[in-house]
PDB file of N, CA and C in Angstrom:
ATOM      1  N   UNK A   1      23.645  -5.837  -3.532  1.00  0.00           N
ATOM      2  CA  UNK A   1      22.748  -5.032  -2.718  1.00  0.00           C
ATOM      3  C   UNK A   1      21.374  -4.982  -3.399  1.00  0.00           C
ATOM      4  N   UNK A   2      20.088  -5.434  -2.889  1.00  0.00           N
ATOM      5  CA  UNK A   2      19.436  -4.828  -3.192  1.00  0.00           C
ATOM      6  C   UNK A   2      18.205  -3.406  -3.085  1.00  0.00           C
ATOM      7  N   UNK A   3      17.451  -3.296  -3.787  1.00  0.00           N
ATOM      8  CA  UNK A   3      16.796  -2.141  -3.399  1.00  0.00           C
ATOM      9  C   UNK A   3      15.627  -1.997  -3.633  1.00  0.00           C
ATOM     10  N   UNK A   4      14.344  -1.365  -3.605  1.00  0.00           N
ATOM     11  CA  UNK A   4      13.052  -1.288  -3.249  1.00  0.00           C
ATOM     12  C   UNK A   4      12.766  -1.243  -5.009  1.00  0.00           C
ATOM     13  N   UNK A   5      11.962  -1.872  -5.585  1.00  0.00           N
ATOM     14  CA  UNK A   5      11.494  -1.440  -7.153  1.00  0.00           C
ATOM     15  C   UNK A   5      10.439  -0.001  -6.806  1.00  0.00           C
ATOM     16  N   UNK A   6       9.959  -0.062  -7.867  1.00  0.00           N
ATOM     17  CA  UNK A   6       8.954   1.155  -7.757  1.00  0.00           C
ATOM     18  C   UNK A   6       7.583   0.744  -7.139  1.00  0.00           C
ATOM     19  N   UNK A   7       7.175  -0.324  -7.965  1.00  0.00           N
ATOM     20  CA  UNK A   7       6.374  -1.002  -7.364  1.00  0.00           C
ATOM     21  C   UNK A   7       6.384  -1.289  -5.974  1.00  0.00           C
ATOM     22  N   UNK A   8       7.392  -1.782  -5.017  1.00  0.00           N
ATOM     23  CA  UNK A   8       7.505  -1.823  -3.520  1.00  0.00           C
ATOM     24  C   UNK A   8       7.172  -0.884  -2.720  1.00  0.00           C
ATOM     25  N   UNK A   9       7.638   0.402  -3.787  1.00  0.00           N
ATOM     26  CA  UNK A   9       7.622   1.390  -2.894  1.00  0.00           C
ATOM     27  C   UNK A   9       5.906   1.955  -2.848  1.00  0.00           C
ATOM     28  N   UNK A  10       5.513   1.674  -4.542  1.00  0.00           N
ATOM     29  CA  UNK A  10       3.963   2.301  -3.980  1.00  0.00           C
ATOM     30  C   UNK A  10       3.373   1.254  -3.116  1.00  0.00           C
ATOM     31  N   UNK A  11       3.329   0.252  -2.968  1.00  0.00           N
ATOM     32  CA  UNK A  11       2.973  -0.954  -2.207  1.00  0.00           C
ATOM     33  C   UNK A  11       3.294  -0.403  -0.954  1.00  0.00           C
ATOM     34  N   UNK A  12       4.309   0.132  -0.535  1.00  0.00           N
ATOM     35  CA  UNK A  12       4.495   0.869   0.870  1.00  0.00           C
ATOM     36  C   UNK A  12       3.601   2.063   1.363  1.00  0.00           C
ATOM     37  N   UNK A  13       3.500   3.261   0.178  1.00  0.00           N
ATOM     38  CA  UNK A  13       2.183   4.159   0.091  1.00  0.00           C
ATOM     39  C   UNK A  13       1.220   3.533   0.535  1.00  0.00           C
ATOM     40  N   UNK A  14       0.782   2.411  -0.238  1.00  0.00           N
ATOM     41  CA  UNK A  14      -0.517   2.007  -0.162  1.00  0.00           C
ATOM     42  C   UNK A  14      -0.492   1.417   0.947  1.00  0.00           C
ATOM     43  N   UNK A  15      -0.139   1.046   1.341  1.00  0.00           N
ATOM     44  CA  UNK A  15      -0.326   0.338   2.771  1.00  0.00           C
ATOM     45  C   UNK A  15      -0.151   1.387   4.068  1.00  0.00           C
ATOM     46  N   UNK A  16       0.914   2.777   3.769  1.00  0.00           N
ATOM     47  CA  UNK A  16       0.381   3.850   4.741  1.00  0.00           C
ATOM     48  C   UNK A  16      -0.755   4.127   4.486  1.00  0.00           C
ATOM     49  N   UNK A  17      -1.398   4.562   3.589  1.00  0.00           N
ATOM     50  CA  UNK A  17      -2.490   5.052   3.242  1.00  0.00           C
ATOM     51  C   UNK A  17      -3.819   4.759   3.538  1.00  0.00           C
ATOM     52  N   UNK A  18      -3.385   3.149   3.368  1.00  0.00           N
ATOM     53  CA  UNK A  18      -4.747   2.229   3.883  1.00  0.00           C
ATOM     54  C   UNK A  18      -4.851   2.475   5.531  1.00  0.00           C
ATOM     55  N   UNK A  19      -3.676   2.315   5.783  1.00  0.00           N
ATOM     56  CA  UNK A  19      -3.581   2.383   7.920  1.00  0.00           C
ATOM     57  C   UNK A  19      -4.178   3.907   7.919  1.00  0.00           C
ATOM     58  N   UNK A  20      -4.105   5.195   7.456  1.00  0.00           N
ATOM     59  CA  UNK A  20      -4.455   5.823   8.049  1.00  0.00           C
ATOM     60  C   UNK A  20      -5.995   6.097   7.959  1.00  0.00           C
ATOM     61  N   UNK A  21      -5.994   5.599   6.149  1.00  0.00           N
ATOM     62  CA  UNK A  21      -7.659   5.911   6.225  1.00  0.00           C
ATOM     63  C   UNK A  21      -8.422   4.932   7.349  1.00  0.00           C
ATOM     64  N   UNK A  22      -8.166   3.813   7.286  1.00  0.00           N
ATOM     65  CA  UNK A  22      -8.653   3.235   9.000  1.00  0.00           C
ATOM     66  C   UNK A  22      -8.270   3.095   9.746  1.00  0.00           C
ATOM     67  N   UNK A  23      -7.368   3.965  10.127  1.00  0.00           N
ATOM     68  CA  UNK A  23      -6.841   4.237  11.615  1.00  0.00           C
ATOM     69  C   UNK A  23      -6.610   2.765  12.160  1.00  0.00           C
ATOM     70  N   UNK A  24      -5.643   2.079  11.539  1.00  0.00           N
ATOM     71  CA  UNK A  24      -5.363   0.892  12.068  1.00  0.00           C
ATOM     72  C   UNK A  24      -3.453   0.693  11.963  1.00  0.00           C
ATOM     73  N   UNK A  25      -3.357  -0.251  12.501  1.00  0.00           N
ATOM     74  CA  UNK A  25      -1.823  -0.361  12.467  1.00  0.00           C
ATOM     75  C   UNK A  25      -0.635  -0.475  11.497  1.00  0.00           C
ATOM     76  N   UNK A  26      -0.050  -0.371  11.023  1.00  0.00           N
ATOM     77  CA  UNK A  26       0.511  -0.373   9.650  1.00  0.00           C
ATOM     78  C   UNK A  26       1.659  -1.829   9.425  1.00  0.00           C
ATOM     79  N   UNK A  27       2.121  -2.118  10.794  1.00  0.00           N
ATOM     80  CA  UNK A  27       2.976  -3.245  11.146  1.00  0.00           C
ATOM     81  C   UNK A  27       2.606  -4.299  10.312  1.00  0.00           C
ATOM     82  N   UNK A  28       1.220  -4.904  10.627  1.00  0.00           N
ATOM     83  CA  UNK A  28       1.571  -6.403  10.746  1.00  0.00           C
ATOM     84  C   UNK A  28       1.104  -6.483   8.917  1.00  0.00           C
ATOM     85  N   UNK A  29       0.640  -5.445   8.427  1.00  0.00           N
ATOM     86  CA  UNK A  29       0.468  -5.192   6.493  1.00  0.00           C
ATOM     87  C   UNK A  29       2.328  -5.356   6.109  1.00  0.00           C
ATOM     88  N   UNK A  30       3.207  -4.549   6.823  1.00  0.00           N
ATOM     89  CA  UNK A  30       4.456  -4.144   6.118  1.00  0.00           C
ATOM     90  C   UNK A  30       4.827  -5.604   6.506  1.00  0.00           C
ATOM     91  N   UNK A  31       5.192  -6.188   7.765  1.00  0.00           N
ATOM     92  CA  UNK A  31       5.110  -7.652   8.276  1.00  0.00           C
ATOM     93  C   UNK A  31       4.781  -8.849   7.223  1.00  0.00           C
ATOM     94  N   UNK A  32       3.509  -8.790   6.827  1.00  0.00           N
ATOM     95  CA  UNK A  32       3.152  -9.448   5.811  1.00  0.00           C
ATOM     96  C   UNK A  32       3.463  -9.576   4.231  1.00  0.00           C
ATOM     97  N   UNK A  33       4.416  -8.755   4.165  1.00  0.00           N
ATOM     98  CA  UNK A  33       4.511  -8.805   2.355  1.00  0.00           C
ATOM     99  C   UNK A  33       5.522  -9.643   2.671  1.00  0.00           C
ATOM    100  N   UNK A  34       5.284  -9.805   1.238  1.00  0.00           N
ATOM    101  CA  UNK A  34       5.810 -11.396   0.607  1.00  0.00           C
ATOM    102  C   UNK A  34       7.122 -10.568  -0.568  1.00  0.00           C
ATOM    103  N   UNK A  35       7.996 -10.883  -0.770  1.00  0.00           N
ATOM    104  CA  UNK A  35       9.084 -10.122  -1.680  1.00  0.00           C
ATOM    105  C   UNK A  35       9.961 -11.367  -2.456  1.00  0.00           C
ATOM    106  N   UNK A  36      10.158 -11.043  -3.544  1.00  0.00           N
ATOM    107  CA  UNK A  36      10.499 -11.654  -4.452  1.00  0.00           C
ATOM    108  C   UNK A  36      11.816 -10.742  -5.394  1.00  0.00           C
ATOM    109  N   UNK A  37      12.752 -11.225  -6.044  1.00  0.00           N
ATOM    110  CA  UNK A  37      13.793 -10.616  -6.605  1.00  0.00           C
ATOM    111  C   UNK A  37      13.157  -9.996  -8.035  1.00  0.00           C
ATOM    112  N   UNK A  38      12.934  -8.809  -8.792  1.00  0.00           N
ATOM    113  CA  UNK A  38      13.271  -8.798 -10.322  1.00  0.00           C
ATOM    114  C   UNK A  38      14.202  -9.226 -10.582  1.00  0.00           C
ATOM    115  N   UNK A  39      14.977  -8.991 -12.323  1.00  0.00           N
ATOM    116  CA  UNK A  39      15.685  -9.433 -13.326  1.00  0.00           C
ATOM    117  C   UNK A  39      16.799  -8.372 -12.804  1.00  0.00           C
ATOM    118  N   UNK A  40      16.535  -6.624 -12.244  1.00  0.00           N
ATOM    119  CA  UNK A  40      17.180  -6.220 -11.836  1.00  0.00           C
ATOM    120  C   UNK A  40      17.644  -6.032 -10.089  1.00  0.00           C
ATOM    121  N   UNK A  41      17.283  -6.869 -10.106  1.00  0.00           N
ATOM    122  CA  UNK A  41      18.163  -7.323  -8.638  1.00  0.00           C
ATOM    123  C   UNK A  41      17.249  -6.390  -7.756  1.00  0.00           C
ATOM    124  N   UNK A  42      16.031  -6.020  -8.117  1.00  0.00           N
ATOM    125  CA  UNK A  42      15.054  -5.031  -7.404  1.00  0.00           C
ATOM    126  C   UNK A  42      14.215  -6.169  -6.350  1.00  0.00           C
ATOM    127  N   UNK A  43      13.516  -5.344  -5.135  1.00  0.00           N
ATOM    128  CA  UNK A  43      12.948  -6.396  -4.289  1.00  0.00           C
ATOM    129  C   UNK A  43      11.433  -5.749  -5.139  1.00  0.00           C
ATOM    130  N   UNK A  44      10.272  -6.616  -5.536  1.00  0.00           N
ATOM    131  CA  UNK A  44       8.918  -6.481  -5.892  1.00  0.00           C
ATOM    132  C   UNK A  44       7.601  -7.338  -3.989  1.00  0.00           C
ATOM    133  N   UNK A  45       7.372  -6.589  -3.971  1.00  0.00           N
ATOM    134  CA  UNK A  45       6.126  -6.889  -3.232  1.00  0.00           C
ATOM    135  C   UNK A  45       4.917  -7.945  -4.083  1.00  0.00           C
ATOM    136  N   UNK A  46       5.330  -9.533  -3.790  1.00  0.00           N
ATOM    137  CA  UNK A  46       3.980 -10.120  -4.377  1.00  0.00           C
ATOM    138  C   UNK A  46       2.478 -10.236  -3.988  1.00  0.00           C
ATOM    139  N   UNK A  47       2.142  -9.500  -2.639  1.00  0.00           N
ATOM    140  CA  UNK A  47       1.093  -9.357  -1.942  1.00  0.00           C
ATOM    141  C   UNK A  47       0.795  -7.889  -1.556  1.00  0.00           C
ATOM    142  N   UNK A  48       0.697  -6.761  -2.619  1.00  0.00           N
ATOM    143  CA  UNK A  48       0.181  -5.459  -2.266  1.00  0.00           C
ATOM    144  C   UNK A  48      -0.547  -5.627  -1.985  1.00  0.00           C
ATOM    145  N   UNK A  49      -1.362  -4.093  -0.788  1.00  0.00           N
ATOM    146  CA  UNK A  49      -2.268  -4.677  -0.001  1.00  0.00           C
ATOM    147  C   UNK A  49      -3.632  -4.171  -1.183  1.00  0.00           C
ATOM    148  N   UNK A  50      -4.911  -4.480  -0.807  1.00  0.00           N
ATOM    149  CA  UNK A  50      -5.491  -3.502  -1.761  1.00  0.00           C
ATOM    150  C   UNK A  50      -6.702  -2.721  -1.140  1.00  0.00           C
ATOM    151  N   UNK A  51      -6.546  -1.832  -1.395  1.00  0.00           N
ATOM    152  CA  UNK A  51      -7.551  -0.233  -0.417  1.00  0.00           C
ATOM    153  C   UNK A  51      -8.829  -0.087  -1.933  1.00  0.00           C
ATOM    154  N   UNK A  52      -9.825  -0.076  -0.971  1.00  0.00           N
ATOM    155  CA  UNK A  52     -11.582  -0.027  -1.398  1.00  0.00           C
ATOM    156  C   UNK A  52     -12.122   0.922  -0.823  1.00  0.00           C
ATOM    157  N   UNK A  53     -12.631   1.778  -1.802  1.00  0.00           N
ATOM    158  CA  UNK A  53     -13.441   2.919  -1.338  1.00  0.00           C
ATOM    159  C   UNK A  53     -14.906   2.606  -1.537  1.00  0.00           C
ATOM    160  N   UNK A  54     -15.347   3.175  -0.237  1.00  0.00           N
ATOM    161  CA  UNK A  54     -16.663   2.600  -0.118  1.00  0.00           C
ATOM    162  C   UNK A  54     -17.882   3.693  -0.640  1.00  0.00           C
ATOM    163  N   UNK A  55     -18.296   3.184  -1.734  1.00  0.00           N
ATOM    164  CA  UNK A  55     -18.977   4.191  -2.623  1.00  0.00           C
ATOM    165  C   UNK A  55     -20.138   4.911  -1.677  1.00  0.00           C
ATOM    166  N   UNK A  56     -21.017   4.292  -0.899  1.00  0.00           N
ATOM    167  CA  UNK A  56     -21.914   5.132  -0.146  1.00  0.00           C
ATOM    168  C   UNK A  56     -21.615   6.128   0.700  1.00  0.00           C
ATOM    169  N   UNK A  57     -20.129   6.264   1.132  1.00  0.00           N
ATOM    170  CA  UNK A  57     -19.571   7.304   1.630  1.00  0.00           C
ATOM    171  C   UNK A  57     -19.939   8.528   1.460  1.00  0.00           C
ATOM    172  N   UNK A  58     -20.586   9.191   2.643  1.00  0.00           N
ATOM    173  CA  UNK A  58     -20.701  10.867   2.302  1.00  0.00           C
ATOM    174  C   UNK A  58     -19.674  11.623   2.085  1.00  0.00           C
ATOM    175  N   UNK A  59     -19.418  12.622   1.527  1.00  0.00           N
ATOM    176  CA  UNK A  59     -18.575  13.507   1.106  1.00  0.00           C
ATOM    177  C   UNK A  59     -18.956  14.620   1.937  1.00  0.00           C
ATOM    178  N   UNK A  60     -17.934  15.456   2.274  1.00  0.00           N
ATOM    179  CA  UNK A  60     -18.518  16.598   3.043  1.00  0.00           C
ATOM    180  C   UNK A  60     -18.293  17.543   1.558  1.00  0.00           C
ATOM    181  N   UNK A  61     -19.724  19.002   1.927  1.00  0.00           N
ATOM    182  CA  UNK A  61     -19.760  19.981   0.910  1.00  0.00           C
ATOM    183  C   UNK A  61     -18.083  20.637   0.460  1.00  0.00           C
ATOM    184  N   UNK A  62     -18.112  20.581  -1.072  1.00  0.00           N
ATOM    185  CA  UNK A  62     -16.904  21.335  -1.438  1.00  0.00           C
ATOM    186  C   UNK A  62     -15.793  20.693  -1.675  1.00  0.00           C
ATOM    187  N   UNK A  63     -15.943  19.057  -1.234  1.00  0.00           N
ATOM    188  CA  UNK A  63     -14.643  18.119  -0.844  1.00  0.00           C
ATOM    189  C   UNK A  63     -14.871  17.868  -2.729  1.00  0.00           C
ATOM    190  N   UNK A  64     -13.728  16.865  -3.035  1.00  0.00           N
ATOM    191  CA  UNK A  64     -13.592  16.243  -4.242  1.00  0.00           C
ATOM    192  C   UNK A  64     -14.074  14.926  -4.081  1.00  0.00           C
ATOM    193  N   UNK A  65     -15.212  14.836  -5.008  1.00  0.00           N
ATOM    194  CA  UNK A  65     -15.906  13.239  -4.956  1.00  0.00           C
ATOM    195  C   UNK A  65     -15.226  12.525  -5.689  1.00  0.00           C
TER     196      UNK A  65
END
Protein backbone atom coordinates (compact mmCIF):
# COMPACT_ATOMS: atom_id res chain seq x y z
CA UNK A 1 0.00 0.00 0.00
CA UNK A 2 1.11 3.12 -0.52
CA UNK A 3 0.72 6.53 1.05
CA UNK A 4 1.10 10.33 0.63
CA UNK A 5 4.91 11.45 2.03
CA UNK A 6 4.87 14.70 3.75
CA UNK A 7 6.12 16.35 1.07
CA UNK A 8 2.90 15.28 -1.22
CA UNK A 9 0.90 16.37 1.13
CA UNK A 10 2.30 20.03 1.40
CA UNK A 11 2.46 19.90 -2.43
CA UNK A 12 -1.37 19.36 -2.06
CA UNK A 13 -1.62 22.64 0.38
CA UNK A 14 0.21 24.36 -2.01
CA UNK A 15 -1.62 23.79 -4.79
CA UNK A 16 -5.05 24.53 -2.71
CA UNK A 17 -3.61 27.53 -1.77
CA UNK A 18 -2.36 28.66 -5.04
CA UNK A 19 -6.19 27.92 -6.61
CA UNK A 20 -7.63 29.98 -4.10
CA UNK A 21 -5.33 32.86 -4.01
CA UNK A 22 -6.29 33.02 -7.87
CA UNK A 23 -9.42 31.88 -7.86
CA UNK A 24 -8.67 29.33 -10.41
CA UNK A 25 -9.30 25.62 -10.65
CA UNK A 26 -7.43 23.24 -8.60
CA UNK A 27 -8.02 20.02 -11.01
CA UNK A 28 -5.93 20.16 -13.79
CA UNK A 29 -2.54 21.32 -10.97
CA UNK A 30 -3.64 17.96 -8.81
CA UNK A 31 -4.09 16.24 -12.58
CA UNK A 32 -0.69 17.24 -13.36
CA UNK A 33 1.68 15.96 -10.72
CA UNK A 34 4.03 13.70 -11.60
CA UNK A 35 4.65 10.95 -8.50
CA UNK A 36 7.38 8.88 -7.96
CA UNK A 37 7.99 6.04 -5.12
CA UNK A 38 10.50 6.92 -1.91
CA UNK A 39 12.80 4.23 -0.24
CA UNK A 40 9.72 4.10 2.05
CA UNK A 41 7.22 3.02 -0.18
CA UNK A 42 5.88 6.82 0.21
CA UNK A 43 4.31 8.51 -3.06
CA UNK A 44 6.69 12.12 -3.45
CA UNK A 45 5.25 14.75 -5.90
CA UNK A 46 8.19 15.50 -8.56
CA UNK A 47 6.44 18.64 -9.97
CA UNK A 48 5.20 20.87 -6.87
CA UNK A 49 3.48 23.59 -8.05
CA UNK A 50 5.24 26.88 -7.10
CA UNK A 51 3.11 30.07 -5.67
CA UNK A 52 4.83 33.83 -6.14
CA UNK A 53 3.91 36.62 -4.27
CA UNK A 54 3.77 39.59 -6.05
CA UNK A 55 5.77 42.14 -4.13
CA UNK A 56 3.92 45.39 -5.42
CA UNK A 57 0.85 44.11 -3.88
CA UNK A 58 -1.05 46.50 -1.62
CA UNK A 59 -1.71 45.39 1.74
CA UNK A 60 -4.77 46.58 3.31
CA UNK A 61 -4.15 48.81 6.80
CA UNK A 62 -3.42 46.47 9.89
CA UNK A 63 -3.03 43.25 7.59
CA UNK A 64 0.49 41.36 8.05
CA UNK A 65 3.00 42.38 5.30
Amino acid sequence: MLILSDDALGAIMLALQKSLMEQSDIVPVLKGFEFQVNEKEELVVMNPPVLSLDQEEEYPPGSNE
